[in-house]
N, C-alpha and C. Protein backbone atom coordinates (compact mmCIF):
# COMPACT_ATOMS: atom_id res chain seq x y z
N UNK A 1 3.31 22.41 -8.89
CA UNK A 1 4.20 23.52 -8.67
C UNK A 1 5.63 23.06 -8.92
N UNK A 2 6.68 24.18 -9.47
CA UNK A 2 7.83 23.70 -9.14
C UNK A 2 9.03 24.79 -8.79
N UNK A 3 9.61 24.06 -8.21
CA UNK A 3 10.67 24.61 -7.56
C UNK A 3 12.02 24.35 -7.96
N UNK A 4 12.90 25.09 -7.83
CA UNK A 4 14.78 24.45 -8.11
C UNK A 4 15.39 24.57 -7.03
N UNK A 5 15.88 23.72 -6.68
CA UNK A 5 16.97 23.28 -5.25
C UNK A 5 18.33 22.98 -5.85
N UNK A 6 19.29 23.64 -5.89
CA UNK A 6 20.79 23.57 -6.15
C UNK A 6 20.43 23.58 -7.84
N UNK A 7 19.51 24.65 -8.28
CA UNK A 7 19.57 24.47 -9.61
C UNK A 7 19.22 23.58 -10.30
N UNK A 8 18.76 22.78 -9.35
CA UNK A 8 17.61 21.60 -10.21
C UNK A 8 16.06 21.26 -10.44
N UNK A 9 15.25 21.55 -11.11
CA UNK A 9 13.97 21.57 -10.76
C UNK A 9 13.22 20.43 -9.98
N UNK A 10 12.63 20.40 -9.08
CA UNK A 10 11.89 19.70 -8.77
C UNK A 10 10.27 20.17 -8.69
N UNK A 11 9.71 19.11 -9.10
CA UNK A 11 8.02 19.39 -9.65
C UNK A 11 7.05 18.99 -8.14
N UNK A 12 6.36 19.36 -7.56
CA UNK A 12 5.27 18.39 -7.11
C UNK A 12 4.07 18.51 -7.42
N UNK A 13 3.37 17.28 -8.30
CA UNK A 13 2.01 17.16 -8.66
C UNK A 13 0.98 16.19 -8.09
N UNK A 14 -0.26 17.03 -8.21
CA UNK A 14 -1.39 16.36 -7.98
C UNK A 14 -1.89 14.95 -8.81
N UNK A 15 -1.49 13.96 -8.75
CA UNK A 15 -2.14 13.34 -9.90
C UNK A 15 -4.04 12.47 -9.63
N UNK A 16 -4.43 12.68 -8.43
CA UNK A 16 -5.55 12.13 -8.41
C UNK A 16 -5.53 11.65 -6.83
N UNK A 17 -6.92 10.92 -6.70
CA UNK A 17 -6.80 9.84 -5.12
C UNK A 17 -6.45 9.03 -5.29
N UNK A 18 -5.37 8.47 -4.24
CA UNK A 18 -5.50 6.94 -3.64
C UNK A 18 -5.19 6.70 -2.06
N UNK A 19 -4.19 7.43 -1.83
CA UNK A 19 -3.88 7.08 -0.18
C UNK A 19 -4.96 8.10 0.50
N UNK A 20 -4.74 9.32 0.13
CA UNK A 20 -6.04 10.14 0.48
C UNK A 20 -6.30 11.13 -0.92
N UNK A 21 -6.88 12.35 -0.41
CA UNK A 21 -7.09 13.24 -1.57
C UNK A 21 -6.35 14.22 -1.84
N UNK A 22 -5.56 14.07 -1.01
CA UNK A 22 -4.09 15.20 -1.41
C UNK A 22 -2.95 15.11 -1.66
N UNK A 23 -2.70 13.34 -1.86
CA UNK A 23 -1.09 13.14 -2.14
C UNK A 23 -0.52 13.52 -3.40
N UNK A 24 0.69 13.83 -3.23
CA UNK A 24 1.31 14.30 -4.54
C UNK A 24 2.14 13.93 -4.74
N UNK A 25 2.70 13.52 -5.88
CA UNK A 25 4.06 12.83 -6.57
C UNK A 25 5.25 13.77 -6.60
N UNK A 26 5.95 14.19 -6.15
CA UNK A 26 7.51 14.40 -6.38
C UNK A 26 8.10 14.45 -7.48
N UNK A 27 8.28 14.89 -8.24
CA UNK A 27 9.70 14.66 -9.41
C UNK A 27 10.72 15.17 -9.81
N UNK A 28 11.54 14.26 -9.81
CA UNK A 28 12.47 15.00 -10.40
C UNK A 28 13.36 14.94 -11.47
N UNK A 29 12.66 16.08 -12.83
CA UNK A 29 12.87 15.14 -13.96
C UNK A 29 13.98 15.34 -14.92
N UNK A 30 15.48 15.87 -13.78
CA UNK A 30 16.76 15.88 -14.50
C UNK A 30 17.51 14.01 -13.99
N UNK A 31 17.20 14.07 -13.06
CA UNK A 31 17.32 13.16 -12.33
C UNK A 31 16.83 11.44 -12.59
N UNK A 32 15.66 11.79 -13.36
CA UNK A 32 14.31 10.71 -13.74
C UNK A 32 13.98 9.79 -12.44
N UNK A 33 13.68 10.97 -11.57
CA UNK A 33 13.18 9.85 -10.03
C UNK A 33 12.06 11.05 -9.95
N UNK A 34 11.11 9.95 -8.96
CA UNK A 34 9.40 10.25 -8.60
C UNK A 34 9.41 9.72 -6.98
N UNK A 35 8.90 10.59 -5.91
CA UNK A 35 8.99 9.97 -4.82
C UNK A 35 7.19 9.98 -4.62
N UNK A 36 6.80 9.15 -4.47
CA UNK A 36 5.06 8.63 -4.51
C UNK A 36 5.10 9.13 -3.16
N UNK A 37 5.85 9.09 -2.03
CA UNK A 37 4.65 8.85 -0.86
C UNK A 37 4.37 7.93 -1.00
N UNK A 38 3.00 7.98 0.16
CA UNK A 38 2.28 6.97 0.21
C UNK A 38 1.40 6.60 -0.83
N UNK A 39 1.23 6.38 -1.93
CA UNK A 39 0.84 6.27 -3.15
C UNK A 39 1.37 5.20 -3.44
N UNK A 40 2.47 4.56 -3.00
CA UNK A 40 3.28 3.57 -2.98
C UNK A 40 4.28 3.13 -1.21
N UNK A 41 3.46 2.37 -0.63
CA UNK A 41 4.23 1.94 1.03
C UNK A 41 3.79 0.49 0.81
N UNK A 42 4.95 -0.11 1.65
CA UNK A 42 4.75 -1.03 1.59
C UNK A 42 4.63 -2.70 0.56
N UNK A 43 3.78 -3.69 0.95
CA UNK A 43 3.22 -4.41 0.98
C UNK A 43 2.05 -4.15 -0.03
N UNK A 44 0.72 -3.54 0.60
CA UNK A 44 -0.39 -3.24 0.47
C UNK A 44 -0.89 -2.02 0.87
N UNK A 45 -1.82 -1.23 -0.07
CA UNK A 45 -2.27 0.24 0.07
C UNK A 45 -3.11 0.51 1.46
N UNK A 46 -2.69 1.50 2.43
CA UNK A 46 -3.55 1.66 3.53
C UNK A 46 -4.26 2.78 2.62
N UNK A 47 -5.65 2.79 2.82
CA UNK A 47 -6.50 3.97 2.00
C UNK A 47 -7.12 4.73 3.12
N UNK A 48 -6.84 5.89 3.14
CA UNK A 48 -7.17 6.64 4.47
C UNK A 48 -8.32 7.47 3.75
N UNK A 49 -9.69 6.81 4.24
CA UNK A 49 -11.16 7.43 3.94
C UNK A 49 -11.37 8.46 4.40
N UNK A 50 -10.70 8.58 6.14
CA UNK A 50 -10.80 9.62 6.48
C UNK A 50 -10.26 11.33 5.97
N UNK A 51 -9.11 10.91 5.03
CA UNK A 51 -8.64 11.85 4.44
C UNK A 51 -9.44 12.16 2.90
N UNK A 52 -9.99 11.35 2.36
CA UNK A 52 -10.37 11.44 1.42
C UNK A 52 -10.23 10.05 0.42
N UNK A 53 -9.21 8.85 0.66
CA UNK A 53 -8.53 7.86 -0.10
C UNK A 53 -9.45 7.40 -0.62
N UNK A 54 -9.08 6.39 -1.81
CA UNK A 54 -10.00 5.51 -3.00
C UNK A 54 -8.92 4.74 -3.30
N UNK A 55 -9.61 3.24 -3.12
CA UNK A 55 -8.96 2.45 -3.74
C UNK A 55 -9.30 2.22 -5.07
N UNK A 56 -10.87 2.50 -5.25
CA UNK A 56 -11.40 2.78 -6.31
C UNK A 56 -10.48 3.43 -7.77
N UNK A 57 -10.01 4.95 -7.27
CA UNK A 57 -9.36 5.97 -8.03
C UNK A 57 -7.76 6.04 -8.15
N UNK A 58 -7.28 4.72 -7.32
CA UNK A 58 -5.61 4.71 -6.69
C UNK A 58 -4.80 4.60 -7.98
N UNK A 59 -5.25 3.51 -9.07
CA UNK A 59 -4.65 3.09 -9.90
C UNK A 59 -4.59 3.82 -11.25
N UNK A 60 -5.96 4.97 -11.66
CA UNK A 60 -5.72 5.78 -12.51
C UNK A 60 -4.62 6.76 -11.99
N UNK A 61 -4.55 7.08 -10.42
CA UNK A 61 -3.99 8.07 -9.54
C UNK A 61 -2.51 7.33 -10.67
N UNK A 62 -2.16 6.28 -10.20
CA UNK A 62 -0.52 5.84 -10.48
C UNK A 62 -0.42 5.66 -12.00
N UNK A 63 -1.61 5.50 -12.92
CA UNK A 63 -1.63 5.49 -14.21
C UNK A 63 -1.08 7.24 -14.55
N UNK A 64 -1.73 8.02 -14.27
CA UNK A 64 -1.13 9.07 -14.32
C UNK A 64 0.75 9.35 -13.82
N UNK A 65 0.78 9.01 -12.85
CA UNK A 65 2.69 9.27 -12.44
C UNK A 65 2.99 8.53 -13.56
N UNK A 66 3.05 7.39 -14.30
CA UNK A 66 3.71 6.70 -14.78
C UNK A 66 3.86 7.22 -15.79
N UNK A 67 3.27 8.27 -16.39
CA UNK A 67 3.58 8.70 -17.40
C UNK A 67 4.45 9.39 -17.86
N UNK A 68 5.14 10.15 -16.38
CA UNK A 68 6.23 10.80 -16.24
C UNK A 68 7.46 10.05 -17.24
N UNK A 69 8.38 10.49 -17.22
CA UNK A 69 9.63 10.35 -17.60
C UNK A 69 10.68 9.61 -16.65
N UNK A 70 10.83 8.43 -15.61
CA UNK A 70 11.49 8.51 -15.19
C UNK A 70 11.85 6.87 -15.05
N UNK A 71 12.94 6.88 -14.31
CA UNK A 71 13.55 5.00 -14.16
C UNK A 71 13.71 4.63 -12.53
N UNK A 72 13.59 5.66 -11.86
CA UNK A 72 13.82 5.58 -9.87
C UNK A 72 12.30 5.71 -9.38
N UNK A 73 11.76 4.87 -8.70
CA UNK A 73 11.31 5.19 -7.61
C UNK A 73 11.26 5.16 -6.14
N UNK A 74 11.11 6.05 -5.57
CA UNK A 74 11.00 6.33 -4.06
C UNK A 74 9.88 6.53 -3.48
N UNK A 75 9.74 4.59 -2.71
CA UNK A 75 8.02 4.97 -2.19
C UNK A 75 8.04 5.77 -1.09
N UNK A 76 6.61 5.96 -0.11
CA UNK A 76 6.43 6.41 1.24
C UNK A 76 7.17 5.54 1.89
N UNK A 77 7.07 4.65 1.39
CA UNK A 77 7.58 3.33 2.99
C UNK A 77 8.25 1.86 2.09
N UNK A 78 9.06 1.26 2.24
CA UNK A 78 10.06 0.34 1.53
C UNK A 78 10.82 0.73 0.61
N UNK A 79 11.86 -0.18 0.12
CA UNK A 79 12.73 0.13 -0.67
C UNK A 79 12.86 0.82 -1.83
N UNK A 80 13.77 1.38 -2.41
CA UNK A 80 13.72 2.09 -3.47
C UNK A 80 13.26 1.37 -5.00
N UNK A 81 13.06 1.48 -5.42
CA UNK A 81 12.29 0.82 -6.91
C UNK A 81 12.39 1.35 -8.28
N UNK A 82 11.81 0.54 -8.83
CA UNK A 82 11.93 1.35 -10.46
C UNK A 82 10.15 1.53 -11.11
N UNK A 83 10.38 1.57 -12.16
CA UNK A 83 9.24 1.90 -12.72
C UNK A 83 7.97 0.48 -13.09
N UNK A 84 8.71 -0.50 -13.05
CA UNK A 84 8.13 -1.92 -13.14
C UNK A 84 7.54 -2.45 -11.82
N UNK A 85 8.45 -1.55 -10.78
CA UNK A 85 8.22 -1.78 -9.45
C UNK A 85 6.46 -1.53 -9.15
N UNK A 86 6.58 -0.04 -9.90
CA UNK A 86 5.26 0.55 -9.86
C UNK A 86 4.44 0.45 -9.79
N UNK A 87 4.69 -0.21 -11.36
CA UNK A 87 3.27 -0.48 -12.16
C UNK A 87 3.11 -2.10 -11.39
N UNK A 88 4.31 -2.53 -11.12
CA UNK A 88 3.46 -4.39 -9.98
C UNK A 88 2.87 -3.83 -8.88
N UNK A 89 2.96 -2.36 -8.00
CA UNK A 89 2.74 -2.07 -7.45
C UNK A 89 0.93 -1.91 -7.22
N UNK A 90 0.72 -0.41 -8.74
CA UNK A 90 -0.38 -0.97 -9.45
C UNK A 90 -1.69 -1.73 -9.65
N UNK A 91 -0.63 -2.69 -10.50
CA UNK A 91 -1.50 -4.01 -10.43
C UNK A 91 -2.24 -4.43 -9.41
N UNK A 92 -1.23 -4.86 -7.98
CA UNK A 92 -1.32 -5.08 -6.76
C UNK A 92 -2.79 -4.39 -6.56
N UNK A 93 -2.76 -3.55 -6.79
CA UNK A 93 -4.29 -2.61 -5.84
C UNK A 93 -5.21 -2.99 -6.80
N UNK A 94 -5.20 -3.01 -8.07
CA UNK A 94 -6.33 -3.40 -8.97
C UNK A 94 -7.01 -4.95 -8.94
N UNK A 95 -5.77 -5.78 -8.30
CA UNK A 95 -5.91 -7.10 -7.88
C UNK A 95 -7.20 -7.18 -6.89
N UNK A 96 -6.29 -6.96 -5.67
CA UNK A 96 -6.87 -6.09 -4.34
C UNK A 96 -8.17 -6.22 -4.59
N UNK A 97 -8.52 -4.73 -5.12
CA UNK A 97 -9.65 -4.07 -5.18
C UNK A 97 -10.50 -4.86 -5.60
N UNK A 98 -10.42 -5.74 -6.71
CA UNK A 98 -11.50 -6.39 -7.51
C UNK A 98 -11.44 -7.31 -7.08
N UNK A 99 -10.75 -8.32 -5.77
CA UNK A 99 -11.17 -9.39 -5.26
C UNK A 99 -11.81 -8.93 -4.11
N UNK A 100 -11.81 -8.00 -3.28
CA UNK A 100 -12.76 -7.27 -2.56
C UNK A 100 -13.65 -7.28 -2.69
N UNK A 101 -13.99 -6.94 -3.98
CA UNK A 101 -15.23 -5.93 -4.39
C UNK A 101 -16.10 -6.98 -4.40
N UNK A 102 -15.83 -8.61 -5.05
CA UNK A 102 -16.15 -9.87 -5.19
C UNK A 102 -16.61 -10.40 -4.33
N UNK A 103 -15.80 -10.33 -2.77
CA UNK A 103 -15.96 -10.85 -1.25
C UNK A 103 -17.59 -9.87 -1.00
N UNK A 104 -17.11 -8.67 -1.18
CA UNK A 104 -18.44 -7.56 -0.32
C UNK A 104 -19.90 -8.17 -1.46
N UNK A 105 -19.36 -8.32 -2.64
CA UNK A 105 -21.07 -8.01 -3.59
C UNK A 105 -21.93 -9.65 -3.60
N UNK A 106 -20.86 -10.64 -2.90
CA UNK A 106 -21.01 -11.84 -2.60
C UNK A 106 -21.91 -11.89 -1.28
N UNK A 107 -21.96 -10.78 -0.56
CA UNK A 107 -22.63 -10.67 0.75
C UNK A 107 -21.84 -10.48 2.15
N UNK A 108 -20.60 -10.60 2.01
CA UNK A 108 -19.36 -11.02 3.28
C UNK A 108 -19.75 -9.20 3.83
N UNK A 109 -19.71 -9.32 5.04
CA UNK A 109 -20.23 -8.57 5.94
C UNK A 109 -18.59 -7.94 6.41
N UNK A 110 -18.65 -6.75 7.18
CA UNK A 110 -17.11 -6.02 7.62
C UNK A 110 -16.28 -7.14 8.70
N UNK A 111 -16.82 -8.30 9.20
CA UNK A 111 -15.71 -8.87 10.19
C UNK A 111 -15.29 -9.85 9.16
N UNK A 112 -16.34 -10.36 7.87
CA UNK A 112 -15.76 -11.57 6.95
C UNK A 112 -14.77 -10.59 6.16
N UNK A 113 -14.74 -9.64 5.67
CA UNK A 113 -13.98 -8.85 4.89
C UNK A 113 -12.64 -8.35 5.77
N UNK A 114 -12.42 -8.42 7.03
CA UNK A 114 -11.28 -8.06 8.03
C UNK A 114 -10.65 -9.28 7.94
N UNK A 115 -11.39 -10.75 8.20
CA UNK A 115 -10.77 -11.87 7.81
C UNK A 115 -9.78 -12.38 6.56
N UNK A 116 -10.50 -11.81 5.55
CA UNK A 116 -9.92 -11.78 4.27
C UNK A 116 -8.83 -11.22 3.98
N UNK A 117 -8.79 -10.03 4.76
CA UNK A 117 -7.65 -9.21 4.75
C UNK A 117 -6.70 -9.85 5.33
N UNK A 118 -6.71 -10.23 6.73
CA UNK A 118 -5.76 -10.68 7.13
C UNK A 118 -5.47 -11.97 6.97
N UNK A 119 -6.15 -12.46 6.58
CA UNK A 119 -5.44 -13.84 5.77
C UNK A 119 -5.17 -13.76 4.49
N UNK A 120 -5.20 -13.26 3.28
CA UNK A 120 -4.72 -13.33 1.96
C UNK A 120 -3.69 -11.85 1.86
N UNK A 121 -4.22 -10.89 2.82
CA UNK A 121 -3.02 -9.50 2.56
C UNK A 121 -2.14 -9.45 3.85
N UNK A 122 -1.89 -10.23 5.12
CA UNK A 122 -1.51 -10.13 6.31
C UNK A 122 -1.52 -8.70 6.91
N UNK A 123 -3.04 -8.31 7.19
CA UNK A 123 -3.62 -7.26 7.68
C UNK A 123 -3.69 -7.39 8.72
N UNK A 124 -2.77 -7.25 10.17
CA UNK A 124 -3.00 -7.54 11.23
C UNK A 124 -4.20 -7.14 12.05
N UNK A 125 -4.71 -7.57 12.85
CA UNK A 125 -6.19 -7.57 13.07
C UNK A 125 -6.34 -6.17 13.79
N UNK A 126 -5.31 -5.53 14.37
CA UNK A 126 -5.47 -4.11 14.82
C UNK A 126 -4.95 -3.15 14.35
N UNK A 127 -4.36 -3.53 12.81
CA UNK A 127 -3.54 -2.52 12.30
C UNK A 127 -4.68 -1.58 11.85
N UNK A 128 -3.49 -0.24 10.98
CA UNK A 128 -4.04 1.06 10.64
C UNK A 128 -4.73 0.44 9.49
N UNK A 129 -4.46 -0.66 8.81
CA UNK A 129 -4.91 -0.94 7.62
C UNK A 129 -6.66 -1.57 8.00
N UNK A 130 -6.46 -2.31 8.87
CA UNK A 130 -7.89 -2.60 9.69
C UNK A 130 -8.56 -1.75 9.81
N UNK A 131 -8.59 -0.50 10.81
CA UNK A 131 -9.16 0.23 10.94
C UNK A 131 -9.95 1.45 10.21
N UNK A 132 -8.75 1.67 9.32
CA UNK A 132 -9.32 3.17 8.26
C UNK A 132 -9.18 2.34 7.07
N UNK A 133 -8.85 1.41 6.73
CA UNK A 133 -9.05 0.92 4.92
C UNK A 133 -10.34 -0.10 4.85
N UNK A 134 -10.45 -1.00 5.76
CA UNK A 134 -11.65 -1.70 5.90
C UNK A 134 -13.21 -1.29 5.96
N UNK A 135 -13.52 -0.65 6.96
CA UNK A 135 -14.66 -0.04 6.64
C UNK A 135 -15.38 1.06 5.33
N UNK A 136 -14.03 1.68 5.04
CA UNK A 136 -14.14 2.62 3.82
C UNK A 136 -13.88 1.48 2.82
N UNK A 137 -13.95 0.26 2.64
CA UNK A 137 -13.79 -0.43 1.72
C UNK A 137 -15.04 -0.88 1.40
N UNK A 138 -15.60 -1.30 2.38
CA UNK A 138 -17.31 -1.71 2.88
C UNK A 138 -18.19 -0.85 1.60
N UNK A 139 -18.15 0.20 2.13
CA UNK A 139 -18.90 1.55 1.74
C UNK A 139 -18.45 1.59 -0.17
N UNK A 140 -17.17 1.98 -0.23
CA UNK A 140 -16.78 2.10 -1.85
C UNK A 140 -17.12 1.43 -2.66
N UNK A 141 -16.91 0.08 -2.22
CA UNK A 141 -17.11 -1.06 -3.00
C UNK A 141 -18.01 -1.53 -3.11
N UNK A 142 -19.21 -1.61 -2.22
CA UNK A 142 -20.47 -2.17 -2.57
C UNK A 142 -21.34 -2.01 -3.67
């Protein structure tokens, strides 16, 4: 959909899953800035299963924004960034994902895979990332 605020358009689109199944990208393309949301927080992707998230689908999700037109980005959560930011961003989850996927098809069970996390991604052992990205990681990835 889009809208104009002081005469400027701003867009918000669907581009796919990753944080859950309804996030949408922001743009604004007089401007050439994209605010991800959580599509981009942080460190490392919390994937909220309960909403719908895929870490699986996150990175076509951001293959799509990137196609936009723009040089700013504005994640959900940390500093402002650019478009290189992104795509390391990206990467990051495709990394992620496929050393996961490696740990689970290797046999590592949900407390060896919580370990992993918090020692190679500093997943604190009671965080949100523990709780709703771990087990839905179990399940996706196997």
């Amino acid at each position: 959909t889009s809208v104009f605020l002081g005469g400027k358009e701003v867009r918000a689109r669907f581009m796919g899953r990753g944080h859950t199944n309804g996030d949408a990208v922001v743009y604004f393309p007089l401007l050439k800035v994209v605010h991800t949301g959580d599509l981009m927080a942080g460190a490392s992707p919390l994937i909220d299963y309960s909403g719908g998230g895929s870490v699986v689908e996150w990175s076509n999700t951001l293959d799509n924004a990137m196609k936009l037109d723009f040089d700013t980005v504005i994640p959900g959560h940390g500093p402002v960034t650019n478009k290189a930011g992104l795509q390391a961003y990206r990467d990051n989850i495709v990394k992620m994902r496929d050393r996961v996927t490696k740990e689970i098809r290797s046999g590592k069970n949900q407390a060896d895979i919580a370990k992993f996390m918090e020692t190679e991604y500093m997943w604190a052992p009671n965080s949100l990332q523990q709780q709703w990205s771990v087990p839905g990681l179990m399940t996706e990835l196997k």
